[in-house]
PDB file of N, CA and C in Angstrom:
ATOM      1  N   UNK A   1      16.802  12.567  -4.296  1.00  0.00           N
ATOM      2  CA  UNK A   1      16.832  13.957  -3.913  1.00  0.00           C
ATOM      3  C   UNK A   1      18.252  14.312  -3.487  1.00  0.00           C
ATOM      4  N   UNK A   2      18.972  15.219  -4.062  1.00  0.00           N
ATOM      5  CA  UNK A   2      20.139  15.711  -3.782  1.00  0.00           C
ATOM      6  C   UNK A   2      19.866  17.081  -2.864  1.00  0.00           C
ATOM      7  N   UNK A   3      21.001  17.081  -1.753  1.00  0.00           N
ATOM      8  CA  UNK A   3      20.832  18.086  -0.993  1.00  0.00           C
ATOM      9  C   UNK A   3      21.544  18.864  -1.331  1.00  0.00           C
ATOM     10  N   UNK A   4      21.567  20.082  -0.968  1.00  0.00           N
ATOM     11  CA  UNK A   4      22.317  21.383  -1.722  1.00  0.00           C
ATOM     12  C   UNK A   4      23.112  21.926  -0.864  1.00  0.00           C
ATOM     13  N   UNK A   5      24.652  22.430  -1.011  1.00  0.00           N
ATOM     14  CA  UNK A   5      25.724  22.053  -0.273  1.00  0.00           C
ATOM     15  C   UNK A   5      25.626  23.064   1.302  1.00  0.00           C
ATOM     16  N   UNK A   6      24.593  23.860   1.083  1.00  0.00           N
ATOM     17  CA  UNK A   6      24.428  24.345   2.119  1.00  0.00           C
ATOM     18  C   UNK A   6      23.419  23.270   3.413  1.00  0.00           C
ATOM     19  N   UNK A   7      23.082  22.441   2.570  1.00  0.00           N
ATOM     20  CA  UNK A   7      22.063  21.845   3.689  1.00  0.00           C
ATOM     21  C   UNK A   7      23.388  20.975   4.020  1.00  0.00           C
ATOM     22  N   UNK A   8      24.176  20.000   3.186  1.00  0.00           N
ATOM     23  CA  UNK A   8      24.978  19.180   3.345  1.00  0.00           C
ATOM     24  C   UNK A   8      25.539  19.643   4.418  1.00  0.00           C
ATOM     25  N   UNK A   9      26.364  20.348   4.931  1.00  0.00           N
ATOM     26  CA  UNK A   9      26.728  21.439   5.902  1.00  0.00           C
ATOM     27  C   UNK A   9      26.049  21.490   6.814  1.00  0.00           C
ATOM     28  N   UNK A  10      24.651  22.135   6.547  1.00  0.00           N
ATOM     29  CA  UNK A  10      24.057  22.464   8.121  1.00  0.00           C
ATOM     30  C   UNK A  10      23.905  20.644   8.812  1.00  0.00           C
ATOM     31  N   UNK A  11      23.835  19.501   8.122  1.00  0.00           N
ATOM     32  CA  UNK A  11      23.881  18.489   8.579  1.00  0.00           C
ATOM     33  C   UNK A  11      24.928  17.983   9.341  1.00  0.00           C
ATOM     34  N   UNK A  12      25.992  18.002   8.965  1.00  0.00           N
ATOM     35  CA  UNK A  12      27.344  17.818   8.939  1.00  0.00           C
ATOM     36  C   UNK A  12      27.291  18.626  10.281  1.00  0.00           C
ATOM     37  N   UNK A  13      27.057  19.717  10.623  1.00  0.00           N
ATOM     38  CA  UNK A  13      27.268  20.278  11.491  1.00  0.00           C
ATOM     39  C   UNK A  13      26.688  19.874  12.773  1.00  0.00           C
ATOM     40  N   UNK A  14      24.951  19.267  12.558  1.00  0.00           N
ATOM     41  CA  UNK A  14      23.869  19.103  13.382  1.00  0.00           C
ATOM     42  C   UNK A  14      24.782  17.662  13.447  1.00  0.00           C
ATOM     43  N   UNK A  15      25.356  16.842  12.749  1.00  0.00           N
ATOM     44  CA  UNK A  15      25.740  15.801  13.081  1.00  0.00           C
ATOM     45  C   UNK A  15      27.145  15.773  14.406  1.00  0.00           C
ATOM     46  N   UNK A  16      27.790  16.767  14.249  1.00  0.00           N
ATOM     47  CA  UNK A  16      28.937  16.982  14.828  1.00  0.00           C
ATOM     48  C   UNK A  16      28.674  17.462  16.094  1.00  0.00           C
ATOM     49  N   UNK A  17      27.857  18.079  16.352  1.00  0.00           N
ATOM     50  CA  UNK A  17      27.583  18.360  17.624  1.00  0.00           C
ATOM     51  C   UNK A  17      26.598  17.848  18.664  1.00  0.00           C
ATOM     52  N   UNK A  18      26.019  16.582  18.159  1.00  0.00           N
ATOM     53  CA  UNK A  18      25.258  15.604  18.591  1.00  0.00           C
ATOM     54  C   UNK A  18      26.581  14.905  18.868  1.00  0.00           C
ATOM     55  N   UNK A  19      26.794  14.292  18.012  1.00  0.00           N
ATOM     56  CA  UNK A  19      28.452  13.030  18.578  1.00  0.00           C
ATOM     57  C   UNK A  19      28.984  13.940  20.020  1.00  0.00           C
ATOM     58  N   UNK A  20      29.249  14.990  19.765  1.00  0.00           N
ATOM     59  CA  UNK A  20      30.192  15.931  20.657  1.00  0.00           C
ATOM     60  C   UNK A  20      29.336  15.751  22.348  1.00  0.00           C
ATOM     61  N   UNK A  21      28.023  15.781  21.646  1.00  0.00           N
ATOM     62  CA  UNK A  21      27.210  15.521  23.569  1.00  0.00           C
ATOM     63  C   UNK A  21      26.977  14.014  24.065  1.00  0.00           C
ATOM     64  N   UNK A  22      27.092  12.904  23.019  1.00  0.00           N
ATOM     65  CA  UNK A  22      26.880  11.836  23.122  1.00  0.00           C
ATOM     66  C   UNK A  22      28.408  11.656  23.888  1.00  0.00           C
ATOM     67  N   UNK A  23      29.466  12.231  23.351  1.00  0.00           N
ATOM     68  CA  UNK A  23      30.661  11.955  23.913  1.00  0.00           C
ATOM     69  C   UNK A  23      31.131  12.246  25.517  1.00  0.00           C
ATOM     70  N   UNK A  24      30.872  13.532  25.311  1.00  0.00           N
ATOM     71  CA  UNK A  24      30.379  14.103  26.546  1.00  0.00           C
ATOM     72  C   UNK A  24      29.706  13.659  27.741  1.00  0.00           C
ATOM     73  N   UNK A  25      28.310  12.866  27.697  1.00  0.00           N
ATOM     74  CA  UNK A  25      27.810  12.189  28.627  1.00  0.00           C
ATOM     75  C   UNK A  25      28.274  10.972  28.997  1.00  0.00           C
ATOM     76  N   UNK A  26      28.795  10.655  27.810  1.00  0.00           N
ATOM     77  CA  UNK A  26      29.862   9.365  28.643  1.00  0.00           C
ATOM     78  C   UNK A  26      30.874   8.918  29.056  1.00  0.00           C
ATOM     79  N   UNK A  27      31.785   9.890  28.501  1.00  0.00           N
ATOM     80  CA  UNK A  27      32.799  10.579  29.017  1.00  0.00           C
ATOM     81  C   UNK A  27      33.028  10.636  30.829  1.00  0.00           C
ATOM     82  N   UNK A  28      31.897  11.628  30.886  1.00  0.00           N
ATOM     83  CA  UNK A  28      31.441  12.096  32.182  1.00  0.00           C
ATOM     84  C   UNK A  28      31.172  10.935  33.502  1.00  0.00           C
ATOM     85  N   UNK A  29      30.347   9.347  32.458  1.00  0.00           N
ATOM     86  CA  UNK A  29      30.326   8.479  33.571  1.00  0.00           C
ATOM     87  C   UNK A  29      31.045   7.618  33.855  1.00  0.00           C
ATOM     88  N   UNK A  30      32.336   7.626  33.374  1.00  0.00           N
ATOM     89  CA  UNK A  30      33.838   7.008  33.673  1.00  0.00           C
ATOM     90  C   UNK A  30      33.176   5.577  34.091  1.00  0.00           C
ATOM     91  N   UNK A  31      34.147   5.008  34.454  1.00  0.00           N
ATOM     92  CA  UNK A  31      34.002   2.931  34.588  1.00  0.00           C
ATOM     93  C   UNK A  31      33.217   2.813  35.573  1.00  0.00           C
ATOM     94  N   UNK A  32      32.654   1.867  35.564  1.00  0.00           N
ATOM     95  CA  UNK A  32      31.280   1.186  36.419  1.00  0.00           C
ATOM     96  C   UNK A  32      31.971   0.841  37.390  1.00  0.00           C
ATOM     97  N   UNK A  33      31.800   0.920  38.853  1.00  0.00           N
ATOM     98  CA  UNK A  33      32.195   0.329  39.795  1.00  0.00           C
ATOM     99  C   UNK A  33      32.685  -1.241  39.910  1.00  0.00           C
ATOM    100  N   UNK A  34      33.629  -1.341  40.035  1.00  0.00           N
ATOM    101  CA  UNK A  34      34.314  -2.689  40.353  1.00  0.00           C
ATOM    102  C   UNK A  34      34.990  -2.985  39.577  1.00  0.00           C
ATOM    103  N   UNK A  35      34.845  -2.565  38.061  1.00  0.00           N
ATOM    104  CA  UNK A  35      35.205  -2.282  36.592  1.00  0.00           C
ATOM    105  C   UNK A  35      36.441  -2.260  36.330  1.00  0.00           C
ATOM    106  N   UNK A  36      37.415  -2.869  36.106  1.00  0.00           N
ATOM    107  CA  UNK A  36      38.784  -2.001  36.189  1.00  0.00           C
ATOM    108  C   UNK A  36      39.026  -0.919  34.808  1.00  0.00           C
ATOM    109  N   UNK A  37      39.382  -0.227  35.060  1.00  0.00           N
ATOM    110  CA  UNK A  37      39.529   1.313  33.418  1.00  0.00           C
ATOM    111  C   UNK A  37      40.959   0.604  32.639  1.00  0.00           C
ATOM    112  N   UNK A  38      39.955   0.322  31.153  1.00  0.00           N
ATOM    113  CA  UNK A  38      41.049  -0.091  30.003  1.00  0.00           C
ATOM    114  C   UNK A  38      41.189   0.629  29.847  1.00  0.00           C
ATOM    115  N   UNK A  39      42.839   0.513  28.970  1.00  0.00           N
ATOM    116  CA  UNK A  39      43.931   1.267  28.223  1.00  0.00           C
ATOM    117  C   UNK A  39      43.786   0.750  26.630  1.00  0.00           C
ATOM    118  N   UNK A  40      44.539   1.742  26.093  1.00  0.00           N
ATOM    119  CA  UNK A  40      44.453   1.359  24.838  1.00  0.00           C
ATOM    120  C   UNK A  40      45.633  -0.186  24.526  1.00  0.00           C
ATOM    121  N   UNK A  41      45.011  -0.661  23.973  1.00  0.00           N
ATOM    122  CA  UNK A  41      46.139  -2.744  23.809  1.00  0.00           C
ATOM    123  C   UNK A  41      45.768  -3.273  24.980  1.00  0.00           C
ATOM    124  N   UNK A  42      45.064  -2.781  25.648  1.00  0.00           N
ATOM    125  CA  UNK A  42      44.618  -4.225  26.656  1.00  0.00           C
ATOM    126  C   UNK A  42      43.725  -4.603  26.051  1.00  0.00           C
ATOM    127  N   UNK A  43      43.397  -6.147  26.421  1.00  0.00           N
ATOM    128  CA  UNK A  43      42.349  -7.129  25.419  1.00  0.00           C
ATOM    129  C   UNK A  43      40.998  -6.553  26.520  1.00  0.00           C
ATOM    130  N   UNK A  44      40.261  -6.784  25.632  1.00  0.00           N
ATOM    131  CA  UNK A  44      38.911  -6.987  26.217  1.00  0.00           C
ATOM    132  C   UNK A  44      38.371  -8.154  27.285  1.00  0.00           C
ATOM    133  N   UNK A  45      37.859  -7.775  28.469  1.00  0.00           N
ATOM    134  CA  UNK A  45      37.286  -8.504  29.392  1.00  0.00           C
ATOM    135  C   UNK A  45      36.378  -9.163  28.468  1.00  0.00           C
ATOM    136  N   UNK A  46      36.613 -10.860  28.853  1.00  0.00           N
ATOM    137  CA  UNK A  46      35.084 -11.670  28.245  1.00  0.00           C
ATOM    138  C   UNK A  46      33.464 -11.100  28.538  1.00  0.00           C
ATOM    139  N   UNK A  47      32.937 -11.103  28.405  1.00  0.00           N
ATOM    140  CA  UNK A  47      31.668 -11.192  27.868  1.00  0.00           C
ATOM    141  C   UNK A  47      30.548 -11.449  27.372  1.00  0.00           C
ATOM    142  N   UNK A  48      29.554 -11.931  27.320  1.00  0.00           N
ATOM    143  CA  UNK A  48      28.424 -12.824  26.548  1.00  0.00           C
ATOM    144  C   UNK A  48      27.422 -12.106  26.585  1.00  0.00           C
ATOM    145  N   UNK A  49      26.605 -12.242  25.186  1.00  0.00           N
ATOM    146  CA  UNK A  49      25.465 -10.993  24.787  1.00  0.00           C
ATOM    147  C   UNK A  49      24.702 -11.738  24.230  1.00  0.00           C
ATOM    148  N   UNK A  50      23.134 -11.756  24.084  1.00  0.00           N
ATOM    149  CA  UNK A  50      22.614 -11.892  23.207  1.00  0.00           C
ATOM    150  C   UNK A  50      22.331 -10.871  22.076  1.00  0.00           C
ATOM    151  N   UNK A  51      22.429 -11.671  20.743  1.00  0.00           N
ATOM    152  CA  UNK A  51      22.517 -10.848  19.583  1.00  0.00           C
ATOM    153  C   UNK A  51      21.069 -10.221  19.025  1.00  0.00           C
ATOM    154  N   UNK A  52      20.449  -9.696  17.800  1.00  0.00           N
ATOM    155  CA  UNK A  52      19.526  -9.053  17.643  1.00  0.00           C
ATOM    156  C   UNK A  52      19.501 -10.608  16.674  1.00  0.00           C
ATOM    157  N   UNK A  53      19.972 -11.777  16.294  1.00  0.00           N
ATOM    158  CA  UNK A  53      19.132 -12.374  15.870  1.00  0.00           C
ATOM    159  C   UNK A  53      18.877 -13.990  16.692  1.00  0.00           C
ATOM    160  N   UNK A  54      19.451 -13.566  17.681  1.00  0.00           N
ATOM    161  CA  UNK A  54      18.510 -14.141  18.820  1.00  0.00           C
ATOM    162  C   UNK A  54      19.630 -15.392  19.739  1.00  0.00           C
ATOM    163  N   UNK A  55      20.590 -15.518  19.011  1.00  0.00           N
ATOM    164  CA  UNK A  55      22.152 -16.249  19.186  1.00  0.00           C
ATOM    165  C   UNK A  55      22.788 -15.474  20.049  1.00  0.00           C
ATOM    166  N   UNK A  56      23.320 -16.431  21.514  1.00  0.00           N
ATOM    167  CA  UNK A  56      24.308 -15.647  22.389  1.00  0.00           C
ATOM    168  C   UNK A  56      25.709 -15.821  22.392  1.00  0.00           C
ATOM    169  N   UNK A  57      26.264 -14.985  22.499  1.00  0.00           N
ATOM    170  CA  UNK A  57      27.842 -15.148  21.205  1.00  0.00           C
ATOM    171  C   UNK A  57      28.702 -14.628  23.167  1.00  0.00           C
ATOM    172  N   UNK A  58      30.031 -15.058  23.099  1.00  0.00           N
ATOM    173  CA  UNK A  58      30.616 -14.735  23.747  1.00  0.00           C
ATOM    174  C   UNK A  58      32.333 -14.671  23.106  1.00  0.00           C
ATOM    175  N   UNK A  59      32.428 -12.978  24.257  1.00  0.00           N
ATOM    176  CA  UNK A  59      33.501 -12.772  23.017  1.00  0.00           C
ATOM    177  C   UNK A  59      34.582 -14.231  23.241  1.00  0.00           C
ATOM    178  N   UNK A  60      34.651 -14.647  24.510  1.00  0.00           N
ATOM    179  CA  UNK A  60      36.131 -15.782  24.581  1.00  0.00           C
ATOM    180  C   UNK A  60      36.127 -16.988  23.357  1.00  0.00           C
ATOM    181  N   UNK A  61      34.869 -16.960  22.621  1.00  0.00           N
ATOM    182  CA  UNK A  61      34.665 -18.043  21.690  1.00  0.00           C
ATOM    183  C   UNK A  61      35.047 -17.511  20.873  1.00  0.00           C
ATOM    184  N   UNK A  62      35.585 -15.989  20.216  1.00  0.00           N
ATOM    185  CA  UNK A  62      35.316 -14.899  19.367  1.00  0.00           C
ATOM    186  C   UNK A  62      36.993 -15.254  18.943  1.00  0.00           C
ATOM    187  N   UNK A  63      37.952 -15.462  20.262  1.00  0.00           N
ATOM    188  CA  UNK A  63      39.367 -14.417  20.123  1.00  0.00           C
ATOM    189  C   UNK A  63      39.962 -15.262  18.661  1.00  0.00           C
ATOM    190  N   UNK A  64      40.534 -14.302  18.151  1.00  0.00           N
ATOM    191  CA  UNK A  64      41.428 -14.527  16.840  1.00  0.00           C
ATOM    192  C   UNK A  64      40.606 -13.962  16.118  1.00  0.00           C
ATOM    193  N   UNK A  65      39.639 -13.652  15.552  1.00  0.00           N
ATOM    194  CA  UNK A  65      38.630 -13.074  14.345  1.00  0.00           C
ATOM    195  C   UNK A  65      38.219 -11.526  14.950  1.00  0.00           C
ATOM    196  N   UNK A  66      38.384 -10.938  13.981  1.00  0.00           N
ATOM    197  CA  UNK A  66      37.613  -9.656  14.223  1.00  0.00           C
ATOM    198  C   UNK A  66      36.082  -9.651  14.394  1.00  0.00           C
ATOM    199  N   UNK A  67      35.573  -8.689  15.693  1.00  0.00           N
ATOM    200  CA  UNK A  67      34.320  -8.500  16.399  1.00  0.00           C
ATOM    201  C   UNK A  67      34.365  -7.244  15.889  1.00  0.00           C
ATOM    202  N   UNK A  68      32.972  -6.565  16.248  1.00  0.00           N
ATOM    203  CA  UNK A  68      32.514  -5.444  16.237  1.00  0.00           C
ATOM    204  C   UNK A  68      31.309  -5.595  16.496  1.00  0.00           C
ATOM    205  N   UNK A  69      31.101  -4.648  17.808  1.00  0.00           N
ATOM    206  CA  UNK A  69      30.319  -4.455  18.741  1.00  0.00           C
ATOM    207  C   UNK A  69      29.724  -3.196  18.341  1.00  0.00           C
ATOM    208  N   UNK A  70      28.099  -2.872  18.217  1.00  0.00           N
ATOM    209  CA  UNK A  70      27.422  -2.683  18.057  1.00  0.00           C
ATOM    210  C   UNK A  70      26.208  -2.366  19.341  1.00  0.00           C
ATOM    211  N   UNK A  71      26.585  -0.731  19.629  1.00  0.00           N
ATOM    212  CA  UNK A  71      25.660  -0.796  21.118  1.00  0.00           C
ATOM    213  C   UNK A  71      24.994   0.213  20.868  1.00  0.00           C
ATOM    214  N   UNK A  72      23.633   0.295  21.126  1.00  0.00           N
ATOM    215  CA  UNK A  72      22.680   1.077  20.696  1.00  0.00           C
ATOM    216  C   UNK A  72      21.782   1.164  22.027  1.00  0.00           C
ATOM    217  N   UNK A  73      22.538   2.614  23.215  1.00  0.00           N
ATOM    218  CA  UNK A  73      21.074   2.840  24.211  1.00  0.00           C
ATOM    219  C   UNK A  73      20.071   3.002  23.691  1.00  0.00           C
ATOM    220  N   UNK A  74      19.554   3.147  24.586  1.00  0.00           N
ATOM    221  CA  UNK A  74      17.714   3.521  23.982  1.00  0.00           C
ATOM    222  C   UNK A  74      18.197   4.853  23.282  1.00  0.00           C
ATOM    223  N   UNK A  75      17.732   5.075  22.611  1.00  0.00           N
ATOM    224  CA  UNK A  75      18.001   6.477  21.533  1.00  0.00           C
ATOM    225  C   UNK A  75      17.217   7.632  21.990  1.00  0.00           C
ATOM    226  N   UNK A  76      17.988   8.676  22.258  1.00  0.00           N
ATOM    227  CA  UNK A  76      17.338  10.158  22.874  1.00  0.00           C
ATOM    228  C   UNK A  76      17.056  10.165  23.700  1.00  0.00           C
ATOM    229  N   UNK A  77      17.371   9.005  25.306  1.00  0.00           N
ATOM    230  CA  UNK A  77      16.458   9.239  26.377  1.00  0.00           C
ATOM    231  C   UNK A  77      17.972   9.234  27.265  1.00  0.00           C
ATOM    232  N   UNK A  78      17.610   8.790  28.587  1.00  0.00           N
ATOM    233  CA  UNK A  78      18.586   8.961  29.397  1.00  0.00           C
ATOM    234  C   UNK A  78      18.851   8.489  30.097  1.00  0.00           C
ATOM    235  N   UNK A  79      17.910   7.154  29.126  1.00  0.00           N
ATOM    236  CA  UNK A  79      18.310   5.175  29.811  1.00  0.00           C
ATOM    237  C   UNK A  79      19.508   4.989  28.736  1.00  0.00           C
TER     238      UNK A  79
END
């Protein structure tokens, strides 16, 4: 199904102004207490996560290879 360039648009748009409030709310809750606030070229504080396939990865095992982090709140709520 091809969308027709007017819908393409109204999406594009509905998309742009969702990012714009997602930005917005977090924006708004600046660094976690105790946290110190990165700059852009400072390295990343270590870290350890478990992954979605069930492996806990930490970034200090990570450094030299490219990461990408992948964070997904609960979607639409205000956890």
């Amino acid at each position: 199904m091809r969308l027709s360039t007017r819908q393409t648009w109204r999406a594009l748009a509905l998309s742009l102004a969702a990012a714009g409030v997602v930005t917005a709310s977090v924006a708004a809750q600046g660094p976690a207490p105790g946290q110190p606030e990165l700059k852009v070229g400072d390295p990343a504080p270590d870290f350890t996560l478990q992954a979605s396939d069930g492996q806990t990865y930490s970034l200090s095992k990570l450094r030299g290879k490219t990461v990408v982090l992948g964070w997904f709140p609960k979607a639409f709520t205000a956890g």
